[in-house]
C-alpha atoms as a PDB file:
ATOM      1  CA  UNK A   1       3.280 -26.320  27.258  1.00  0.00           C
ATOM      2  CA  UNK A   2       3.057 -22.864  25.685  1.00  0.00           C
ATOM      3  CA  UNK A   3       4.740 -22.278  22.290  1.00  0.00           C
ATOM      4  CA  UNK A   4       7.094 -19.851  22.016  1.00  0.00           C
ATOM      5  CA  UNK A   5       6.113 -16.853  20.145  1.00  0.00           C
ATOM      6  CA  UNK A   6       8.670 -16.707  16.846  1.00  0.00           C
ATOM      7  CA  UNK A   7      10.274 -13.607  16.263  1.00  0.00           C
ATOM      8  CA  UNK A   8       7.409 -12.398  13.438  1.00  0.00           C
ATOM      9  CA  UNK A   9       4.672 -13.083  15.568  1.00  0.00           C
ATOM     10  CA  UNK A  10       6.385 -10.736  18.410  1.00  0.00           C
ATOM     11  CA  UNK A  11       7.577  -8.085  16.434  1.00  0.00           C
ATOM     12  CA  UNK A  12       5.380  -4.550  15.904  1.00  0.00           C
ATOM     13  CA  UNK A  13       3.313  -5.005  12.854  1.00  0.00           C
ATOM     14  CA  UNK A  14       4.577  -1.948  10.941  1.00  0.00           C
ATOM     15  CA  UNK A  15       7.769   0.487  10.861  1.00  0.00           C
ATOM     16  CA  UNK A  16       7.287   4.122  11.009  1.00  0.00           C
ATOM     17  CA  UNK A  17      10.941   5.911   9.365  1.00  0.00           C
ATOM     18  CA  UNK A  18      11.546   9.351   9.560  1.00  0.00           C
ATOM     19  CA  UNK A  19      12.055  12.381  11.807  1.00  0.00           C
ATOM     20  CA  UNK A  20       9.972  12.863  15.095  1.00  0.00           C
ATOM     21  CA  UNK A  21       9.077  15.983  13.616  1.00  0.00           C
ATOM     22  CA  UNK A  22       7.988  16.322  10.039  1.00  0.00           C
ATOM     23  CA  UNK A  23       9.942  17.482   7.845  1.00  0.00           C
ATOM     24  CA  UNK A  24       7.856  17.230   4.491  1.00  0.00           C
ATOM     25  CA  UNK A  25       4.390  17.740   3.994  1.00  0.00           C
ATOM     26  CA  UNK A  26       4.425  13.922   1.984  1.00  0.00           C
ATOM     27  CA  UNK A  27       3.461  10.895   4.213  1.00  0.00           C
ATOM     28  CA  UNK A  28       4.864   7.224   2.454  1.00  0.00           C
ATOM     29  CA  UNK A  29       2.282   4.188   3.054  1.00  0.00           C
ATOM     30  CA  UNK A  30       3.713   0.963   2.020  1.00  0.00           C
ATOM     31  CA  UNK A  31       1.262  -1.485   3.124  1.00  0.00           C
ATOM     32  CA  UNK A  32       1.854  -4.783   1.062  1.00  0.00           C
ATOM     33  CA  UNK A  33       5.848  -5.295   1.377  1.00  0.00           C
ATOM     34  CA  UNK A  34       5.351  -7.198   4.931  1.00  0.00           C
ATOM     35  CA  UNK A  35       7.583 -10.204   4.961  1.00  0.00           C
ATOM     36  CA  UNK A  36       7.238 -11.206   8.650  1.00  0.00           C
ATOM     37  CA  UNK A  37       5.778 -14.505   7.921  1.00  0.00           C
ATOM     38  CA  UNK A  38       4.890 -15.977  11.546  1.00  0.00           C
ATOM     39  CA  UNK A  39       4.846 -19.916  12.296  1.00  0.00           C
ATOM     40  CA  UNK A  40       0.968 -19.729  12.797  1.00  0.00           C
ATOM     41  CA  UNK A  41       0.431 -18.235   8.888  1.00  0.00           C
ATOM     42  CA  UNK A  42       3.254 -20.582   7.490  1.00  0.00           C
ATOM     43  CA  UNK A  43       1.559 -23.443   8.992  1.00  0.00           C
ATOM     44  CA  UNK A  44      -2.237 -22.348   7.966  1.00  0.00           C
ATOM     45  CA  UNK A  45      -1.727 -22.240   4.446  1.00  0.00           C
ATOM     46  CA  UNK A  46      -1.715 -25.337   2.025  1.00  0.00           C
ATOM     47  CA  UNK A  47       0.700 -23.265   0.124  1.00  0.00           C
ATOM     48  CA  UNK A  48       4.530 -22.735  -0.194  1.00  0.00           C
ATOM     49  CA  UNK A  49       6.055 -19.376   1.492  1.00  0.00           C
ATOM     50  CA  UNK A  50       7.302 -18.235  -1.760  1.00  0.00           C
ATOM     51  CA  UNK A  51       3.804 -18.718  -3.193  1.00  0.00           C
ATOM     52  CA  UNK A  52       2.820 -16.169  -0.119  1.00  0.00           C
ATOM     53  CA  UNK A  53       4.920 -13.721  -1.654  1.00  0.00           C
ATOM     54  CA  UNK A  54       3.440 -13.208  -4.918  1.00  0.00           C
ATOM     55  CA  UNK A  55       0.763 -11.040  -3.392  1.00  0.00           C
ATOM     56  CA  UNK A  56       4.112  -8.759  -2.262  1.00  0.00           C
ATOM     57  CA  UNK A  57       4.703  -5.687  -3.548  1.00  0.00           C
ATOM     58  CA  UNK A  58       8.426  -6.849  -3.451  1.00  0.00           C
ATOM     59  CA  UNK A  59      11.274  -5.055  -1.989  1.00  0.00           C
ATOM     60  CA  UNK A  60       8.922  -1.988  -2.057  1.00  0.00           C
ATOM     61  CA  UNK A  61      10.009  -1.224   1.494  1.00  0.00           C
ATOM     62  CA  UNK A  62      13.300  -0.721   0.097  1.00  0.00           C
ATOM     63  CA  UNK A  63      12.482   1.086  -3.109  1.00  0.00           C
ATOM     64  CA  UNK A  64      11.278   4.042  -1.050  1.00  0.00           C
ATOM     65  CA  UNK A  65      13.921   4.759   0.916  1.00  0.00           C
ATOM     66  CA  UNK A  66      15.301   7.822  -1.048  1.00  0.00           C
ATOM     67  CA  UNK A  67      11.992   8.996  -1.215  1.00  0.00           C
ATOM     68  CA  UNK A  68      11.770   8.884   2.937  1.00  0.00           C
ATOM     69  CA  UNK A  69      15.626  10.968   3.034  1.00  0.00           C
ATOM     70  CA  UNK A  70      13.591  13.720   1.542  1.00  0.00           C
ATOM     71  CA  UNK A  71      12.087  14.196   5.033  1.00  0.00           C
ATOM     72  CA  UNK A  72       8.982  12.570   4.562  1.00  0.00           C
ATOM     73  CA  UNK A  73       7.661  10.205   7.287  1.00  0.00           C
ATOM     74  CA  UNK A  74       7.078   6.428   5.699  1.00  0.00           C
ATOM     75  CA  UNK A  75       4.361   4.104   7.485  1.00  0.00           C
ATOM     76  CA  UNK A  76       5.596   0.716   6.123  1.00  0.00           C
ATOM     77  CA  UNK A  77       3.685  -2.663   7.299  1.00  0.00           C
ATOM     78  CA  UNK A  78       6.425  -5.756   8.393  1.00  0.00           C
ATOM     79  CA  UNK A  79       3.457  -8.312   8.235  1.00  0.00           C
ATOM     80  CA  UNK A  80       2.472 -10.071   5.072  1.00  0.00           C
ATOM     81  CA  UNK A  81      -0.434  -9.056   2.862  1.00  0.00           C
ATOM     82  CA  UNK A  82      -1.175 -12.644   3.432  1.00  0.00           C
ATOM     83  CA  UNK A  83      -2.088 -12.198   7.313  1.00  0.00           C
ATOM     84  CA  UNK A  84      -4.113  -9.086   6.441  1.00  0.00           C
ATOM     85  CA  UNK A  85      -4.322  -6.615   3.753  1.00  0.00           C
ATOM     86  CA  UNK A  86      -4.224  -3.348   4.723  1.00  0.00           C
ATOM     87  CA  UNK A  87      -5.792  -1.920   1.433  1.00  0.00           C
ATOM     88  CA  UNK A  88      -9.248  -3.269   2.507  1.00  0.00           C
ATOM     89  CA  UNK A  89     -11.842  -1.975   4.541  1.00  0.00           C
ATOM     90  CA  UNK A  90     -12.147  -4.227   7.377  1.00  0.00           C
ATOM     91  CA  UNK A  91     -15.633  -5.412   6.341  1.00  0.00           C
ATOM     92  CA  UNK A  92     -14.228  -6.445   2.995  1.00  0.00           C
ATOM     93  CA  UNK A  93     -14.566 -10.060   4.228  1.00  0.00           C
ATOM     94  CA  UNK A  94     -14.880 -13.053   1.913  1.00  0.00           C
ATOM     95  CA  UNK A  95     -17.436 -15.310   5.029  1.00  0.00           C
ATOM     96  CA  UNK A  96     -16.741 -18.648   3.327  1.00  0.00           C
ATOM     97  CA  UNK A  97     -13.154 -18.235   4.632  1.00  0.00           C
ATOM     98  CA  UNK A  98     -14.610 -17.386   8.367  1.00  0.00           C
ATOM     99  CA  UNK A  99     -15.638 -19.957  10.381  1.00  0.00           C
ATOM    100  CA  UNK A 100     -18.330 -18.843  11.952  1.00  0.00           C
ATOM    101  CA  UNK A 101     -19.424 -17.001   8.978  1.00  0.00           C
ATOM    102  CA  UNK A 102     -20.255 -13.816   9.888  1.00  0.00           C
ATOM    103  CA  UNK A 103     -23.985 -11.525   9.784  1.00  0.00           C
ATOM    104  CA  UNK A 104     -24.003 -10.442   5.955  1.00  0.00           C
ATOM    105  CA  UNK A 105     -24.741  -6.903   7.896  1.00  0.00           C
ATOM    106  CA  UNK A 106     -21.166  -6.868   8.847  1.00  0.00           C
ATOM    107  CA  UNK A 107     -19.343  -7.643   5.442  1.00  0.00           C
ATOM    108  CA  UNK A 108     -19.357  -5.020   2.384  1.00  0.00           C
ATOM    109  CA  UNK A 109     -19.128  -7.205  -0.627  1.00  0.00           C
ATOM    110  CA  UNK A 110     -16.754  -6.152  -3.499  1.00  0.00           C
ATOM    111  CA  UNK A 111     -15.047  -7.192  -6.831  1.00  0.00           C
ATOM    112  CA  UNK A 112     -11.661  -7.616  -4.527  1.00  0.00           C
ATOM    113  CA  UNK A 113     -13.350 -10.341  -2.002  1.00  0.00           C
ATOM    114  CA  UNK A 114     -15.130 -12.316  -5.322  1.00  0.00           C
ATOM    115  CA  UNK A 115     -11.468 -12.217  -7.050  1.00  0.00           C
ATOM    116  CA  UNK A 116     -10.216 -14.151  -3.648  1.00  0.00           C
ATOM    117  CA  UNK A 117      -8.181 -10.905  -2.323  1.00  0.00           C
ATOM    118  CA  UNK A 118     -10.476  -9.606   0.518  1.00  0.00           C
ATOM    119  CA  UNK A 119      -9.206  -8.595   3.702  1.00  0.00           C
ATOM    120  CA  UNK A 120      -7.766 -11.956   4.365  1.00  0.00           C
ATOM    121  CA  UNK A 121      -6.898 -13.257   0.987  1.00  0.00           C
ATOM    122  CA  UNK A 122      -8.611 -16.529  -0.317  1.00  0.00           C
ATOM    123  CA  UNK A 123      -6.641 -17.613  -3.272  1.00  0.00           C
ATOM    124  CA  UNK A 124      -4.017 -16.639  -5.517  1.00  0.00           C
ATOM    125  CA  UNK A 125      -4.153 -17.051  -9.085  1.00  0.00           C
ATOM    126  CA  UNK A 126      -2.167 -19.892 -10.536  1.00  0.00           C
ATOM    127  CA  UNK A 127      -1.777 -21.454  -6.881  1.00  0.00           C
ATOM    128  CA  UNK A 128      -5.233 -21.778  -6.207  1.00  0.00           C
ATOM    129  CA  UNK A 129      -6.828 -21.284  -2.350  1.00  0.00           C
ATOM    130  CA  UNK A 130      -4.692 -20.092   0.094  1.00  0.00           C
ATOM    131  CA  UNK A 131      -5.755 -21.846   3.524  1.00  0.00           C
ATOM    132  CA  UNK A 132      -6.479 -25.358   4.828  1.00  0.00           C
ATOM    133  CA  UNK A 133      -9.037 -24.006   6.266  1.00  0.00           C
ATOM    134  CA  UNK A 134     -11.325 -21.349   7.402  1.00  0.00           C
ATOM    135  CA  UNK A 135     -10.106 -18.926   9.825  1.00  0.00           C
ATOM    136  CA  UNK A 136     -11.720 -18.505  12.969  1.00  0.00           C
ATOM    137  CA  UNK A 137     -13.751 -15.355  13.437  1.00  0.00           C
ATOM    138  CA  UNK A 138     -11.856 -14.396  16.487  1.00  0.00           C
ATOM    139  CA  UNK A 139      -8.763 -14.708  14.924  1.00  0.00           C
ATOM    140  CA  UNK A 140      -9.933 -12.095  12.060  1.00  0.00           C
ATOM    141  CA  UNK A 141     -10.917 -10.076  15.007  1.00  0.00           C
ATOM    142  CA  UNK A 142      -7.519 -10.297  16.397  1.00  0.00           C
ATOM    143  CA  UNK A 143      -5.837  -9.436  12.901  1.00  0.00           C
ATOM    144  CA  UNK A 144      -8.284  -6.184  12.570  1.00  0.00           C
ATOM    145  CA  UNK A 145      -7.354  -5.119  16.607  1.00  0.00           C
ATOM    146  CA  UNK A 146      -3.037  -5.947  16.114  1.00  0.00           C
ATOM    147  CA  UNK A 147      -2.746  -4.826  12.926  1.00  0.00           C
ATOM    148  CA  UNK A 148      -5.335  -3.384  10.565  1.00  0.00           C
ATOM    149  CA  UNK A 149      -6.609  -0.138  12.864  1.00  0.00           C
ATOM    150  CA  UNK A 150      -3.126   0.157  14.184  1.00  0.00           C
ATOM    151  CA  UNK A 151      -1.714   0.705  10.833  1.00  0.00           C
ATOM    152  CA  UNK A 152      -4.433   3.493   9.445  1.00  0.00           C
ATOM    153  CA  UNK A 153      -4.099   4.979  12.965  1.00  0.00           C
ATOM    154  CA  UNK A 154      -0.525   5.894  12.534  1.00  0.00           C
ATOM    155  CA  UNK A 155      -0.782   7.504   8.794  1.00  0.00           C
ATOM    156  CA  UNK A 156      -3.813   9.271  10.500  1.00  0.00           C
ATOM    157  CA  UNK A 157      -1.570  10.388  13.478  1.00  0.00           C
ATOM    158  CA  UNK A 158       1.635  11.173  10.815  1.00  0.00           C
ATOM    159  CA  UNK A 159      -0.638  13.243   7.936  1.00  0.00           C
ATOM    160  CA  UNK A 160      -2.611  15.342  10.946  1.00  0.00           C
ATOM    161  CA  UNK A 161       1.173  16.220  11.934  1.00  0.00           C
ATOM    162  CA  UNK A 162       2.183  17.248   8.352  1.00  0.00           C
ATOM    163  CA  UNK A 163      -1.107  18.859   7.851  1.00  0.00           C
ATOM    164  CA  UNK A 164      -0.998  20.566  11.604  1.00  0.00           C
ATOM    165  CA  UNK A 165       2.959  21.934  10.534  1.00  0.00           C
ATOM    166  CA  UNK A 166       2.843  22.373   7.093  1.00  0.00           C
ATOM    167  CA  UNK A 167      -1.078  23.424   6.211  1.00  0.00           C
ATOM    168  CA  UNK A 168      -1.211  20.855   3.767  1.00  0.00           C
ATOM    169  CA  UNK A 169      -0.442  16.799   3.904  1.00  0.00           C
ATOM    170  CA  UNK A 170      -0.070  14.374   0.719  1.00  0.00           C
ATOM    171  CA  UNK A 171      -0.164  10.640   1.404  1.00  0.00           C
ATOM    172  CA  UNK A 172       1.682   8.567  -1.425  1.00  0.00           C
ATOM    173  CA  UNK A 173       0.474   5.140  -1.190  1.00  0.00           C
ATOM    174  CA  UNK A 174       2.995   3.127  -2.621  1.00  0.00           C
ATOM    175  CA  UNK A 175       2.226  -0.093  -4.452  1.00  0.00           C
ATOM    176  CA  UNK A 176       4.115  -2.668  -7.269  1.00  0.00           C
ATOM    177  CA  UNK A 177       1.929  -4.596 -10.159  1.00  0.00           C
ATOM    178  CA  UNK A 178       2.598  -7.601 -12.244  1.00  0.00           C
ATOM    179  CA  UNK A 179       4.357  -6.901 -15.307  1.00  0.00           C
ATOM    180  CA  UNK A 180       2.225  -5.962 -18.152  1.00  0.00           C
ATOM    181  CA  UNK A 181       2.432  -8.245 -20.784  1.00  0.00           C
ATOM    182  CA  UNK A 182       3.016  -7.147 -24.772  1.00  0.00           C
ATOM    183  CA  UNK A 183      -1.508  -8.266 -25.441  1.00  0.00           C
ATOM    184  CA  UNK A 184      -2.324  -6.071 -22.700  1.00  0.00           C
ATOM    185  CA  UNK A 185      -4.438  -3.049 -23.151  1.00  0.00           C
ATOM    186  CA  UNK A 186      -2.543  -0.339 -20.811  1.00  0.00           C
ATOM    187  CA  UNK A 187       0.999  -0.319 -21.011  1.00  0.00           C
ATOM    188  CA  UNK A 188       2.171   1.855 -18.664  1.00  0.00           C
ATOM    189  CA  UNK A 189       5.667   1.612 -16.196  1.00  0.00           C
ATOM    190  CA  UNK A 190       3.282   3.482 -13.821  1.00  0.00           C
ATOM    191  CA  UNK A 191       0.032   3.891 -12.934  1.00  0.00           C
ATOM    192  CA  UNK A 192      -1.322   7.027 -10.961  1.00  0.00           C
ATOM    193  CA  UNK A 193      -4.657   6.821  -9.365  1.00  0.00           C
ATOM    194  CA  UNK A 194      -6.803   9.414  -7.579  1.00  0.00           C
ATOM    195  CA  UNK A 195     -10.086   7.770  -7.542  1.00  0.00           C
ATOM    196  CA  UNK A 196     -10.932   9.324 -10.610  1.00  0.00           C
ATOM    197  CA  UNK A 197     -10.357  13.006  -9.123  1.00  0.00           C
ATOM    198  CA  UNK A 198     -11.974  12.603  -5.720  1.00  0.00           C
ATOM    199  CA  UNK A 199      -9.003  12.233  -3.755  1.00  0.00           C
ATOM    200  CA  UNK A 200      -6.179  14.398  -4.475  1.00  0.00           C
ATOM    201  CA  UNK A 201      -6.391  18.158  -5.773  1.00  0.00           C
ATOM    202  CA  UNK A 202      -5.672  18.050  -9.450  1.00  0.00           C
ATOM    203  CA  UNK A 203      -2.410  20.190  -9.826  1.00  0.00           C
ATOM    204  CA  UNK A 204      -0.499  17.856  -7.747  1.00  0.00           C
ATOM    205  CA  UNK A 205      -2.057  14.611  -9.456  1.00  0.00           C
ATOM    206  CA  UNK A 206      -0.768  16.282 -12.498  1.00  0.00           C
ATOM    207  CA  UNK A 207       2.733  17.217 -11.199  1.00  0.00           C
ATOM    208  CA  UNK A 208       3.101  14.099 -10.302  1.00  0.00           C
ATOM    209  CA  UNK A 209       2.367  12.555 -13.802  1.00  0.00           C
ATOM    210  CA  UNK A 210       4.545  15.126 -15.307  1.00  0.00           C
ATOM    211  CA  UNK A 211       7.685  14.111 -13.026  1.00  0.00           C
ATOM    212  CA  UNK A 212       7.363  10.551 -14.204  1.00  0.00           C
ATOM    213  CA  UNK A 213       6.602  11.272 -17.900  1.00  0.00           C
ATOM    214  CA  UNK A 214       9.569  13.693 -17.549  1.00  0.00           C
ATOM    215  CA  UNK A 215      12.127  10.972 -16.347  1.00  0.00           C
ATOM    216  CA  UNK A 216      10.951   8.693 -19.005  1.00  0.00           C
ATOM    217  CA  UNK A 217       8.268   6.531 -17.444  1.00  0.00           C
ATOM    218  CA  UNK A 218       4.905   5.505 -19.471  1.00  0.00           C
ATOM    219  CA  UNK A 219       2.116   6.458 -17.634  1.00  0.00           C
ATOM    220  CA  UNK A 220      -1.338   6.275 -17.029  1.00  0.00           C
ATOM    221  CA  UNK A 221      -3.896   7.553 -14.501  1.00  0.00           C
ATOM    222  CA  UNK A 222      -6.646   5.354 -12.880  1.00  0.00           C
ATOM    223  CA  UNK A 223      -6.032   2.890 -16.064  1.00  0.00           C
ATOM    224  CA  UNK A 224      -6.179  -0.034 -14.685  1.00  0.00           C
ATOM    225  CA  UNK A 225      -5.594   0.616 -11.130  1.00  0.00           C
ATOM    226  CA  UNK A 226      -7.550   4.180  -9.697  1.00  0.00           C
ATOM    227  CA  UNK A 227      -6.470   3.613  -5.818  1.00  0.00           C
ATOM    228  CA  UNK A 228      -7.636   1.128  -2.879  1.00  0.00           C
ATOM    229  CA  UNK A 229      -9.246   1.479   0.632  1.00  0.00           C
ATOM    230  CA  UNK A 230      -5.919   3.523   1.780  1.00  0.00           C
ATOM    231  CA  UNK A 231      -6.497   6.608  -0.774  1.00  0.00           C
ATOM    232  CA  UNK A 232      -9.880   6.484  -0.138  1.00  0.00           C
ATOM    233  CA  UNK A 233     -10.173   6.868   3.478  1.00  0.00           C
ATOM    234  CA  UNK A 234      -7.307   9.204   4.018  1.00  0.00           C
ATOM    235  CA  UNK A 235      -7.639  11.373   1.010  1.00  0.00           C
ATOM    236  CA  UNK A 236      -9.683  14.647   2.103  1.00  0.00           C
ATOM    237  CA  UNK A 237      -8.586  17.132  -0.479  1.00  0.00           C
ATOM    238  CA  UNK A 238     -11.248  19.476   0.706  1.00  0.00           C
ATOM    239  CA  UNK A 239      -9.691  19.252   4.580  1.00  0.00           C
ATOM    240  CA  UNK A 240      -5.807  19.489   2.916  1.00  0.00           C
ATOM    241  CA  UNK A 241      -5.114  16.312   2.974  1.00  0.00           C
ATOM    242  CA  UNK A 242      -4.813  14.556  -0.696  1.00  0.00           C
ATOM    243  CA  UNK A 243      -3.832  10.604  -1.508  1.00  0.00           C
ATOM    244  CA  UNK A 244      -2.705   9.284  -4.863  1.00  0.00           C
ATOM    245  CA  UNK A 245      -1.624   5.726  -5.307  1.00  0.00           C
ATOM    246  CA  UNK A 246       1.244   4.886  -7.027  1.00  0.00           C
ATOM    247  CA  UNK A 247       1.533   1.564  -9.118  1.00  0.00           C
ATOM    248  CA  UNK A 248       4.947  -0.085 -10.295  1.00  0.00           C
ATOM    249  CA  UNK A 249       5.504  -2.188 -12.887  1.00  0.00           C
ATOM    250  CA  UNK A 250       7.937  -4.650 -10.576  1.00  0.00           C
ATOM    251  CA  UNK A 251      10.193  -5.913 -13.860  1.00  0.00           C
ATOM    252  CA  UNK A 252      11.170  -1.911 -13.645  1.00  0.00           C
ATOM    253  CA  UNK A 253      13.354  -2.540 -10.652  1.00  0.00           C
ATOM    254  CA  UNK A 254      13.267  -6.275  -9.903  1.00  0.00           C
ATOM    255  CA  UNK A 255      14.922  -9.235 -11.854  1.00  0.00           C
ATOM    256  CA  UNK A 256      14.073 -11.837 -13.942  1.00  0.00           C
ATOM    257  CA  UNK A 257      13.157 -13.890 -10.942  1.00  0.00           C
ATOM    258  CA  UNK A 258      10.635 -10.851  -9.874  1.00  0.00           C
ATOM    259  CA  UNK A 259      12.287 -11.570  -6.085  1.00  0.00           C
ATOM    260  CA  UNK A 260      15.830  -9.711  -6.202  1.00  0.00           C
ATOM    261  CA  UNK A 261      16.744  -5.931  -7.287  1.00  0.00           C
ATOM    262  CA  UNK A 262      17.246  -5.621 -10.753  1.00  0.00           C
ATOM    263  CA  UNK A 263      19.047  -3.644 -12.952  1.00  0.00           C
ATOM    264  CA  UNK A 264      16.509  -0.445 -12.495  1.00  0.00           C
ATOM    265  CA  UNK A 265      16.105  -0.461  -8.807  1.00  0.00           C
ATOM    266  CA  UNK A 266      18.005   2.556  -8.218  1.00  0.00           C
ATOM    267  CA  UNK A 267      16.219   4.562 -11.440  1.00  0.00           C
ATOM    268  CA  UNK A 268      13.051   3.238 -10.141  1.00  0.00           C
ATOM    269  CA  UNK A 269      14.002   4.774  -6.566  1.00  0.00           C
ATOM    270  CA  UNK A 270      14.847   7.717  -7.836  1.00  0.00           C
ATOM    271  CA  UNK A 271      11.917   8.367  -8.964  1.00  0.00           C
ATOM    272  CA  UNK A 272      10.031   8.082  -6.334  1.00  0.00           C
ATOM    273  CA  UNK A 273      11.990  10.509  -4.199  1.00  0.00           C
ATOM    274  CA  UNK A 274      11.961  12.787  -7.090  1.00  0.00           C
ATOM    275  CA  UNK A 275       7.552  12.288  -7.078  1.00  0.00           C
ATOM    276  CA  UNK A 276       7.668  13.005  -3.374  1.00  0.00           C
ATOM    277  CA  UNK A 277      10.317  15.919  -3.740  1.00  0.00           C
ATOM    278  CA  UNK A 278       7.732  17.562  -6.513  1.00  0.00           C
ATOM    279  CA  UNK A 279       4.849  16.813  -4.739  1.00  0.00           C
ATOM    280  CA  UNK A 280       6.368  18.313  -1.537  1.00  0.00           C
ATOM    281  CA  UNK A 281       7.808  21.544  -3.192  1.00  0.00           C
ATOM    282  CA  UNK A 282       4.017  21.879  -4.760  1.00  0.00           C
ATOM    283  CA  UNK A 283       2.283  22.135  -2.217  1.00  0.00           C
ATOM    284  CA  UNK A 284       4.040  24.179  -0.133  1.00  0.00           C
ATOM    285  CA  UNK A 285       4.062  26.734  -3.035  1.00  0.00           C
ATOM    286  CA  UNK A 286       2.807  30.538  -1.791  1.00  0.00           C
ATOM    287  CA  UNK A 287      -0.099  31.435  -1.330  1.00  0.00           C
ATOM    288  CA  UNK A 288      -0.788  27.691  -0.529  1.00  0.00           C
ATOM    289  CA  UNK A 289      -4.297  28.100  -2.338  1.00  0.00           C
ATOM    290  CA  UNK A 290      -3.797  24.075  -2.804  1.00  0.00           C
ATOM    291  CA  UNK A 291      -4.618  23.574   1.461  1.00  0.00           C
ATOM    292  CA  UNK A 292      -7.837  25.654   1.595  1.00  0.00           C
ATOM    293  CA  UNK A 293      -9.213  23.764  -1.245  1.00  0.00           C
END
């Protein structure tokens, strides 16, 4: 007999908030706060759910929802960065994790698949490989179809609104880190990153810096984290469309336990709303010399 689809494994794989109808030129990805764990993913992996969740940008879902009752439309996935991550290019496959291993013509090898967080993710440090065993090729295939192209397609679909409205469109993609500890090199609350000026025009990288630094956040930009797969496929600063990812230092707004809202949640929220507010009221400035650039 057929098994019963859980609830996870039938519900859409991402939310998109907001109006029908932009109102904000400033598009919210959140594409690693999934926490739809399905039966088949629970029962794949040789390790515990709560294990699964340390590749979570936790509670980031929630952390932007100020920042979306500006008026900006938020794209945010409900499947685990476990299943798929939506930060990768689809060829960013690890093959000794596929079974059949694909052509090496179809993968695009990368410092994220040899560190064991690929497209599928292999391993997680401390915990050590994720799976009992390789995934099936046509299951990848499946993850890319359901969830992967469906995801990218709808922040394509919301910016070319903003940008068809407004002139202009700025994608935020919004992202948590481990906490930095006291030895480390960089430490920063938050970490901008623009692929090292390619992907967002540099007035409202810098705006955005400012509003942080303003509200008393350390910051650095593209130190240690300069932006993923999202930023660099949808950011077109030349076409009016920028990117900048946005890195959070999670013991800013979660709790000891690095699971629950802390103490700065709402500060840390604020924030955010007040970036996207900045960023919005920028680059709808006159003459709107940012969109032709």
């Amino acid at each position: 007999m057929q098994e019963t689809p859980t609830e996870a494994e039938q519900a859409p794989p991402f939310e998109r908030r907001g109006p029908d109808v932009p109102a904000s030129p400033v598009i919210l990805s959140v594409p690693h706060a999934g926490r739809d764990y399905s039966h088949a993913i629970l029962a794949a992996t040789r390790l515990t759910r709560a294990q699964l969740e340390c590749l979570e940008d936790r509670l980031m879902d929630r952390l932007i929802e100020p920042a979306a009752a500006t008026g900006a439309i938020a794209i945010v996935a409900r499947r685990p960065r476990a299943e798929i991550d939506l930060n990768r290019d689809e060829r960013e496959v690890d093959p000794a994790i596929i079974a059949p291993s694909p052509p090496a013509r179809s993968v695009l090898p990368s410092a994220r698949t040899r560190g064991g967080l690929g497209l599928i993710p292999a391993r997680i440090t401390g915990a050590g490989p994720i799976w009992h065993r390789p995934i099936h090729s046509d299951e990848l295939s499946r993850r890319i179809v359901e969830v992967h192209r469906p995801y990218h397609r709808a922040l394509t679909d919301a910016i070319e609104q903003a940008r068809s409205r407004f002139g202009v469109a700025i994608l935020i993609d919004c992202h948590s880190m481990p906490p930095r500890n006291e030895g480390a090199a960089t430490q920063a609350d938050v970490v901008f990153g623009d692929l090292h000026g390619m992907s967002i025009a540099p007035e409202l990288r810098d705006a955005a810096i400012k509003t942080a630094r303003d509200e008393g956040f350390r910051t650095t930009c593209n130190d240690p984290y300069a932006g993923g797969y999202i930023t660099a496929r949808h950011g077109r600063p030349a076409a009016g469309v920028h990117a900048i990812q946005v890195e959070i230092d999670r013991s800013l707004y979660l709790a000891e336990d690095l699971r629950s809202a802390g103490r700065g949640f709402d500060r840390t929220a604020a924030l955010l709303a007040r970036i996207t507010a900045v960023l919005a009221a920028k680059a709808l400035e006159p003459p709107q010399a940012i969109a032709a650039e």
